[in-house]
PDB file of N, CA and C in Angstrom:
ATOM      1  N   UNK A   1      57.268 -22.112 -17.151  1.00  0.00           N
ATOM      2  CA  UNK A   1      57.553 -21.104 -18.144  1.00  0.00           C
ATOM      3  C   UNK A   1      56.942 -21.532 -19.478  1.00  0.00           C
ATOM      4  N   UNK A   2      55.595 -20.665 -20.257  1.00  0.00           N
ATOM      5  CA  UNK A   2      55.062 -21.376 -21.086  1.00  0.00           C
ATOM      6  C   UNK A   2      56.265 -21.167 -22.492  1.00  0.00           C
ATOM      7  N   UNK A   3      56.252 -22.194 -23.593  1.00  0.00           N
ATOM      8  CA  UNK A   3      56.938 -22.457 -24.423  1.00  0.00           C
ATOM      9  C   UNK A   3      56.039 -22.561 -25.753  1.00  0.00           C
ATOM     10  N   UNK A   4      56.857 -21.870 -26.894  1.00  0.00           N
ATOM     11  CA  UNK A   4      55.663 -22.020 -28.057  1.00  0.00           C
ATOM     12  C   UNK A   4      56.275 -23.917 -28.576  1.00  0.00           C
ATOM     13  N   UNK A   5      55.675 -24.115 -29.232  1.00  0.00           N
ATOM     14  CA  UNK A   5      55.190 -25.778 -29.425  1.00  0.00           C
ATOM     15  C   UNK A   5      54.992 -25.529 -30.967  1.00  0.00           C
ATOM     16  N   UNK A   6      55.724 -26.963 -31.897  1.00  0.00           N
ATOM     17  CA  UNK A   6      54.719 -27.059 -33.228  1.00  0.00           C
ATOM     18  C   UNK A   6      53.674 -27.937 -33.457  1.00  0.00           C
ATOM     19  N   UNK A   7      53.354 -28.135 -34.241  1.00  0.00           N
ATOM     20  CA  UNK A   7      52.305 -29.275 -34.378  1.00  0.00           C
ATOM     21  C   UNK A   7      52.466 -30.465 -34.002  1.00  0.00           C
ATOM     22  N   UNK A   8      53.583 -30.862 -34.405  1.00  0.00           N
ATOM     23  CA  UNK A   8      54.638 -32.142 -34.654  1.00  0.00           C
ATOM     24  C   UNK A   8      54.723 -32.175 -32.677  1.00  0.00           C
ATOM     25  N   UNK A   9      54.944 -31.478 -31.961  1.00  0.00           N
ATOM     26  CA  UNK A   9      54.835 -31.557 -30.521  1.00  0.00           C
ATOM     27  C   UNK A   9      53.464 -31.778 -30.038  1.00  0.00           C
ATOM     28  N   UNK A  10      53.010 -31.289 -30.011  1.00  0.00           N
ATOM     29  CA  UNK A  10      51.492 -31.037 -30.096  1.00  0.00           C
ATOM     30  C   UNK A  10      51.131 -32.378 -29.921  1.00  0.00           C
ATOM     31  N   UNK A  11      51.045 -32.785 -31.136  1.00  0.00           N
ATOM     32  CA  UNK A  11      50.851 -34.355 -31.310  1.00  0.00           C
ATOM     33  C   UNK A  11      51.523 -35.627 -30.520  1.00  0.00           C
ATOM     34  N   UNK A  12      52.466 -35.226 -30.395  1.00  0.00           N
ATOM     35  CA  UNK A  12      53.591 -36.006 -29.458  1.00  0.00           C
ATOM     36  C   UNK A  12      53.092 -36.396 -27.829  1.00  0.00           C
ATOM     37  N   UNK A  13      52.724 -34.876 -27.907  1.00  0.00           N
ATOM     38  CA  UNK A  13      52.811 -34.666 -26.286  1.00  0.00           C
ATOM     39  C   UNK A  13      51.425 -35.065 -25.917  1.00  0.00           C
ATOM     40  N   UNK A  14      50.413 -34.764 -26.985  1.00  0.00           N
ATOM     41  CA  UNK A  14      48.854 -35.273 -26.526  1.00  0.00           C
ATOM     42  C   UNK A  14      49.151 -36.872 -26.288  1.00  0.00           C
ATOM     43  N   UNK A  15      49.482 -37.337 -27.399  1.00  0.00           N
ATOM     44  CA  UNK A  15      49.310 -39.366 -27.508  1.00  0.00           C
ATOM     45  C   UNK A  15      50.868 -39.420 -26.436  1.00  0.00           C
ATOM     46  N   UNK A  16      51.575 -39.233 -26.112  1.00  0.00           N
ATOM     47  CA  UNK A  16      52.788 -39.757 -25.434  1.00  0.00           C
ATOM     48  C   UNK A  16      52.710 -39.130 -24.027  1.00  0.00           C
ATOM     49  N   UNK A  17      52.284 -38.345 -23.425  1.00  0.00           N
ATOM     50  CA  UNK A  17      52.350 -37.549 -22.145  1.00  0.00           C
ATOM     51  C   UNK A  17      50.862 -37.565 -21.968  1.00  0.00           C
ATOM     52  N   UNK A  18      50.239 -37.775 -22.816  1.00  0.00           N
ATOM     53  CA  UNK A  18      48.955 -37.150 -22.164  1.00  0.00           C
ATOM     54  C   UNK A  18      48.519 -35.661 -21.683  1.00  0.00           C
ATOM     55  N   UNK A  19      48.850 -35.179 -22.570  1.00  0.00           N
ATOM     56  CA  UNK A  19      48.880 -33.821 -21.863  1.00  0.00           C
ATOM     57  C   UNK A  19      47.118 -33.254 -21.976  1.00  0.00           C
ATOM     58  N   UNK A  20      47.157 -32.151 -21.728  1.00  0.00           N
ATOM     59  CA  UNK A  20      45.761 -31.933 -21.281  1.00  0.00           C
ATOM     60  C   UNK A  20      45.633 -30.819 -22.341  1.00  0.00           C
ATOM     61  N   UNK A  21      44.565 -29.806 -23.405  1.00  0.00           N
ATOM     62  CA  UNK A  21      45.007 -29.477 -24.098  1.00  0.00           C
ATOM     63  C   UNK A  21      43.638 -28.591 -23.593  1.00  0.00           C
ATOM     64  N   UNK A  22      44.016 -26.985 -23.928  1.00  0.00           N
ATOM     65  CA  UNK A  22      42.991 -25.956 -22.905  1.00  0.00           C
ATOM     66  C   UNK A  22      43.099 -24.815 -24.140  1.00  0.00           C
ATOM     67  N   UNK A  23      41.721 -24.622 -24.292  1.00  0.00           N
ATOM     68  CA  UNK A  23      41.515 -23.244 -24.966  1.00  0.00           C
ATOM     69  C   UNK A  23      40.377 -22.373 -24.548  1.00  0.00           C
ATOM     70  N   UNK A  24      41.562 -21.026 -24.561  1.00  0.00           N
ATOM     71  CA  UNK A  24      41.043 -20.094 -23.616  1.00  0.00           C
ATOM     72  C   UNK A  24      39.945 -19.019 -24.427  1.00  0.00           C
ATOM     73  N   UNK A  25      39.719 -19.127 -25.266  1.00  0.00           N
ATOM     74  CA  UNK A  25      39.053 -18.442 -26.124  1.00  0.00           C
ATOM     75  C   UNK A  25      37.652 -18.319 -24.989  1.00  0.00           C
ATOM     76  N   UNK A  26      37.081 -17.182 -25.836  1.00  0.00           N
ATOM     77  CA  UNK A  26      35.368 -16.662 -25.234  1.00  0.00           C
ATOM     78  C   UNK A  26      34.565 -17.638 -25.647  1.00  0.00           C
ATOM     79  N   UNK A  27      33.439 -18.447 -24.635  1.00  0.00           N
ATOM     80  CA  UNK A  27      32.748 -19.298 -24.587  1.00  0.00           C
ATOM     81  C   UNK A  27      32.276 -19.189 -26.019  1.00  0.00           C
ATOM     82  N   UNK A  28      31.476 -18.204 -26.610  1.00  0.00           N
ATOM     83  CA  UNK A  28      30.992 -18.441 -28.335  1.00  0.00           C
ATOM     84  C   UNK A  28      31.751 -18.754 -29.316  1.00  0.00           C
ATOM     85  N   UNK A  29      32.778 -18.247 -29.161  1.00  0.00           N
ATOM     86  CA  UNK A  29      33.888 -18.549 -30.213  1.00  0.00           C
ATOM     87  C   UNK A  29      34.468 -20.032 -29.635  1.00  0.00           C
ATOM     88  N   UNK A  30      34.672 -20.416 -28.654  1.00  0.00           N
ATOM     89  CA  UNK A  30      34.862 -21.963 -28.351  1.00  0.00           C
ATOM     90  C   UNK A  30      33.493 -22.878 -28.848  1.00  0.00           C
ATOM     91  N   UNK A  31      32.538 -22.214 -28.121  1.00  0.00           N
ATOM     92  CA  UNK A  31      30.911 -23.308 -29.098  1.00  0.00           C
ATOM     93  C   UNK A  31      30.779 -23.118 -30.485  1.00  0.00           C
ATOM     94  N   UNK A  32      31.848 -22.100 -31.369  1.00  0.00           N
ATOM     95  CA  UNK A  32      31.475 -22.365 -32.437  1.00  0.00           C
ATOM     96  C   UNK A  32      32.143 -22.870 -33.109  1.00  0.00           C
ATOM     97  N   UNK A  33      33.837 -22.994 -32.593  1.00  0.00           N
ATOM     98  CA  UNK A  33      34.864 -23.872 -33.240  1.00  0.00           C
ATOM     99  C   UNK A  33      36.069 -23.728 -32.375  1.00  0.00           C
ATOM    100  N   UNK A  34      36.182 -25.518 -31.890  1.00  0.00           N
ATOM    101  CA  UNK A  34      37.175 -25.987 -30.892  1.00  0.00           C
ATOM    102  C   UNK A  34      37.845 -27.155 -31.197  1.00  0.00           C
ATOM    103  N   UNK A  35      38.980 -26.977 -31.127  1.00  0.00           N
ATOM    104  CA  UNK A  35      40.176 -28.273 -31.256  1.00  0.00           C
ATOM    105  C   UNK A  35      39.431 -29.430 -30.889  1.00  0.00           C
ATOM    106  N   UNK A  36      39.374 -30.745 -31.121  1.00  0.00           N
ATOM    107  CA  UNK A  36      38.687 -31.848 -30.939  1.00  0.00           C
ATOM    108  C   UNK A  36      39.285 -32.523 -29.223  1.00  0.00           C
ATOM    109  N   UNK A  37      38.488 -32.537 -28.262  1.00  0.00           N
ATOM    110  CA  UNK A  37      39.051 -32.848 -27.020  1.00  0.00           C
ATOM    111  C   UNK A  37      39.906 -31.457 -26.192  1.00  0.00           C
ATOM    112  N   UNK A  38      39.535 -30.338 -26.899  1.00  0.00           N
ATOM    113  CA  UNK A  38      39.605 -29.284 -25.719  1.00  0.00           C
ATOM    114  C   UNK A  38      39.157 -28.994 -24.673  1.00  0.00           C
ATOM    115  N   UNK A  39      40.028 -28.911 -24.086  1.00  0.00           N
ATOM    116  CA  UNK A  39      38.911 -28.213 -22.622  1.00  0.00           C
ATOM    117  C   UNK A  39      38.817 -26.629 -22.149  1.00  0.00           C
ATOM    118  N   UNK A  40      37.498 -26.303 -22.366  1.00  0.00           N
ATOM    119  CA  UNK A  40      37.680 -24.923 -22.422  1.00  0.00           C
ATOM    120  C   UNK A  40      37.445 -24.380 -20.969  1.00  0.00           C
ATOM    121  N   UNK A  41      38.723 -22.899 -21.224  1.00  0.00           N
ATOM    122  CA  UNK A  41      38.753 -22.357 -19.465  1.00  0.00           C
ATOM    123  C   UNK A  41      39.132 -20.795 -20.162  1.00  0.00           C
ATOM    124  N   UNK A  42      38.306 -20.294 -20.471  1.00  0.00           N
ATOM    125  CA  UNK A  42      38.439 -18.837 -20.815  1.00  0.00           C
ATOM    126  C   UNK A  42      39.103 -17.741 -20.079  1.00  0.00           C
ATOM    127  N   UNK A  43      39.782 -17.255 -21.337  1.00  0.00           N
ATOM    128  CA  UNK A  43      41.478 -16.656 -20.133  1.00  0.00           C
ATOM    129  C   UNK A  43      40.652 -15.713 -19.282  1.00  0.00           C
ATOM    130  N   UNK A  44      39.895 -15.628 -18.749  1.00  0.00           N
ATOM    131  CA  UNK A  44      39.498 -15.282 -17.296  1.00  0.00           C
ATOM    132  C   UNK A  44      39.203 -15.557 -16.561  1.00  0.00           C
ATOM    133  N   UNK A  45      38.892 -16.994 -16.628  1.00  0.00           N
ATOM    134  CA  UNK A  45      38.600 -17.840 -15.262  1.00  0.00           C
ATOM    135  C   UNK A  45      39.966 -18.785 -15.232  1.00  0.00           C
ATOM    136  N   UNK A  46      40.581 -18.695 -16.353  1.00  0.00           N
ATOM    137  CA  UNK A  46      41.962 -19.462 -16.295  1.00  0.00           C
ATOM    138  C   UNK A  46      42.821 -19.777 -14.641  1.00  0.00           C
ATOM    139  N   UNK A  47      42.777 -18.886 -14.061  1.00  0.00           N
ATOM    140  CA  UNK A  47      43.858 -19.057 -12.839  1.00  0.00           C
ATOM    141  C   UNK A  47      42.753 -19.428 -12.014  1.00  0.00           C
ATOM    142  N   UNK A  48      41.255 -19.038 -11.707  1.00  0.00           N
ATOM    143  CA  UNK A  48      40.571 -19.430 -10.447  1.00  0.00           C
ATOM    144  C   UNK A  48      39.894 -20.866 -10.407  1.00  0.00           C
ATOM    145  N   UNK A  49      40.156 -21.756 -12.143  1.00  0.00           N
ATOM    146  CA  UNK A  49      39.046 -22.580 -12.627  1.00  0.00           C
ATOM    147  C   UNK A  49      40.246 -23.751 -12.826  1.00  0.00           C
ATOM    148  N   UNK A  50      41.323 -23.317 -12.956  1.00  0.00           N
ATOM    149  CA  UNK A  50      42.432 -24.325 -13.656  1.00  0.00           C
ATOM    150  C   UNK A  50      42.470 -25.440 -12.365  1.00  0.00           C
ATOM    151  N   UNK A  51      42.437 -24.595 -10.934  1.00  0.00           N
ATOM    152  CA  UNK A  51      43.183 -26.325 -10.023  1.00  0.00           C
ATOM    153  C   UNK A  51      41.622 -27.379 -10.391  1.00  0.00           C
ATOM    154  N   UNK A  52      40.460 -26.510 -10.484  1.00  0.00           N
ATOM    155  CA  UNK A  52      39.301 -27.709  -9.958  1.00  0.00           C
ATOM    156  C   UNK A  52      39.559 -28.344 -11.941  1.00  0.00           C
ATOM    157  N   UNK A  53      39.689 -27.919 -12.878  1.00  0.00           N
ATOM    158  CA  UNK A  53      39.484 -28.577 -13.978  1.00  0.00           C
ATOM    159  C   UNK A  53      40.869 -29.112 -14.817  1.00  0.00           C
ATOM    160  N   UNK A  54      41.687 -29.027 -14.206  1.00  0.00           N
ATOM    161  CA  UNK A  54      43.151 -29.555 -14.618  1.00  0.00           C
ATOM    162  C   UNK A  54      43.555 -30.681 -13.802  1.00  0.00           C
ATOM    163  N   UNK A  55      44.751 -31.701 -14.435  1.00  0.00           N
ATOM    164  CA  UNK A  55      45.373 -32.432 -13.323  1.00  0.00           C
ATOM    165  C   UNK A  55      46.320 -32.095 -13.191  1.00  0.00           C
ATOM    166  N   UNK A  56      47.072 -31.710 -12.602  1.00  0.00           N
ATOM    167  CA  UNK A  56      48.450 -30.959 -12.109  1.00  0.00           C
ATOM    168  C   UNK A  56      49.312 -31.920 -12.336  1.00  0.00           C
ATOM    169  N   UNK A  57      49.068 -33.574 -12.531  1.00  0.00           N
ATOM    170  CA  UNK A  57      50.206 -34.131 -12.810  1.00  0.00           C
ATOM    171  C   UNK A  57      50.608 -34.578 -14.187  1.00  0.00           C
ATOM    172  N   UNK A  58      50.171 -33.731 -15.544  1.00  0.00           N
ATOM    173  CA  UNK A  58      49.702 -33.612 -16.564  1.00  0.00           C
ATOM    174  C   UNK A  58      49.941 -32.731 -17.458  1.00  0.00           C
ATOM    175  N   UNK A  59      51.114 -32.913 -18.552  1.00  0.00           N
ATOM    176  CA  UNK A  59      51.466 -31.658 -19.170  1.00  0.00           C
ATOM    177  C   UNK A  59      49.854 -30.522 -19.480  1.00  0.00           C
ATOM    178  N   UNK A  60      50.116 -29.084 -19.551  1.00  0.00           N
ATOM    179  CA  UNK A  60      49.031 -28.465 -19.966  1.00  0.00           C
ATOM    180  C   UNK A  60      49.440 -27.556 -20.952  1.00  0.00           C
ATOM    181  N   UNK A  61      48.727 -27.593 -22.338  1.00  0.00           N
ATOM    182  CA  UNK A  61      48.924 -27.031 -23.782  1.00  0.00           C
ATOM    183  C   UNK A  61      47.609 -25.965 -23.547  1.00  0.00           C
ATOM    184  N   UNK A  62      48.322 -24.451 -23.693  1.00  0.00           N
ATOM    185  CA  UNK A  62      47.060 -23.647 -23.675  1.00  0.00           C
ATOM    186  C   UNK A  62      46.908 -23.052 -25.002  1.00  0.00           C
ATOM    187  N   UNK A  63      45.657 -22.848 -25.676  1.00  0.00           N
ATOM    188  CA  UNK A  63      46.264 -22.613 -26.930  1.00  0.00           C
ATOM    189  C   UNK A  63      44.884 -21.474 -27.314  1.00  0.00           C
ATOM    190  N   UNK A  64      44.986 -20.653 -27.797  1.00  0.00           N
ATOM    191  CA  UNK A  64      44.058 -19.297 -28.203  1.00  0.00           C
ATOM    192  C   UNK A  64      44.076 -18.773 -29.874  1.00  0.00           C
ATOM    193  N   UNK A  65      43.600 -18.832 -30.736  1.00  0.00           N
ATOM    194  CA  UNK A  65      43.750 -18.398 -32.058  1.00  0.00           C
ATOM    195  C   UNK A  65      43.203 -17.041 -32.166  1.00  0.00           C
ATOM    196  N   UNK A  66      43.590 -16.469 -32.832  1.00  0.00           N
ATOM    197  CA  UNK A  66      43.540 -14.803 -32.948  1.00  0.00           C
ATOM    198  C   UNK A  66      43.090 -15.045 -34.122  1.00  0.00           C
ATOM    199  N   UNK A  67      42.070 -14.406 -34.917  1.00  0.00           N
ATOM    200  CA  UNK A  67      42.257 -14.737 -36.325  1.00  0.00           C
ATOM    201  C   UNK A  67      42.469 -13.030 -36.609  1.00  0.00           C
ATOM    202  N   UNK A  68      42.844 -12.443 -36.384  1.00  0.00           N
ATOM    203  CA  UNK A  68      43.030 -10.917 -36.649  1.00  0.00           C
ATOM    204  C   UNK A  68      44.830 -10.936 -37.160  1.00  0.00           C
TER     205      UNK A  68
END
């Protein structure tokens, strides 16, 4: 069940869990500005791309900015 997160987690959960940190944004808008150590899976390949590029034993932070 995804959960909204603050920064202060964010941070926690990257350096303490290791979590895996995924932004789904459209490939141009990811090549033109991406969180440092994202891994990008654009919310449309999200469900068919996630088992081969995720580790399942690994928190996963999905995160998308709207600037609208």
């Amino acid at each position: 069940m995804p959960i909204a997160i603050d920064r202060r987690e964010l941070q926690r959960m990257l350096g303490e869990e290791g979590a895996q940190l995924v932004e789904v944004l459209p490939k141009a808008e990811y090549d033109e500005d991406h969180l440092p150590g994202a891994i990008h899976l654009p919310l449309r390949r999200l469900e068919t791309e996630a088992r081969d590029s995720l580790d399942p034993a690994r928190p996963v932070i999905v995160y998308c900015w709207d600037g609208a």
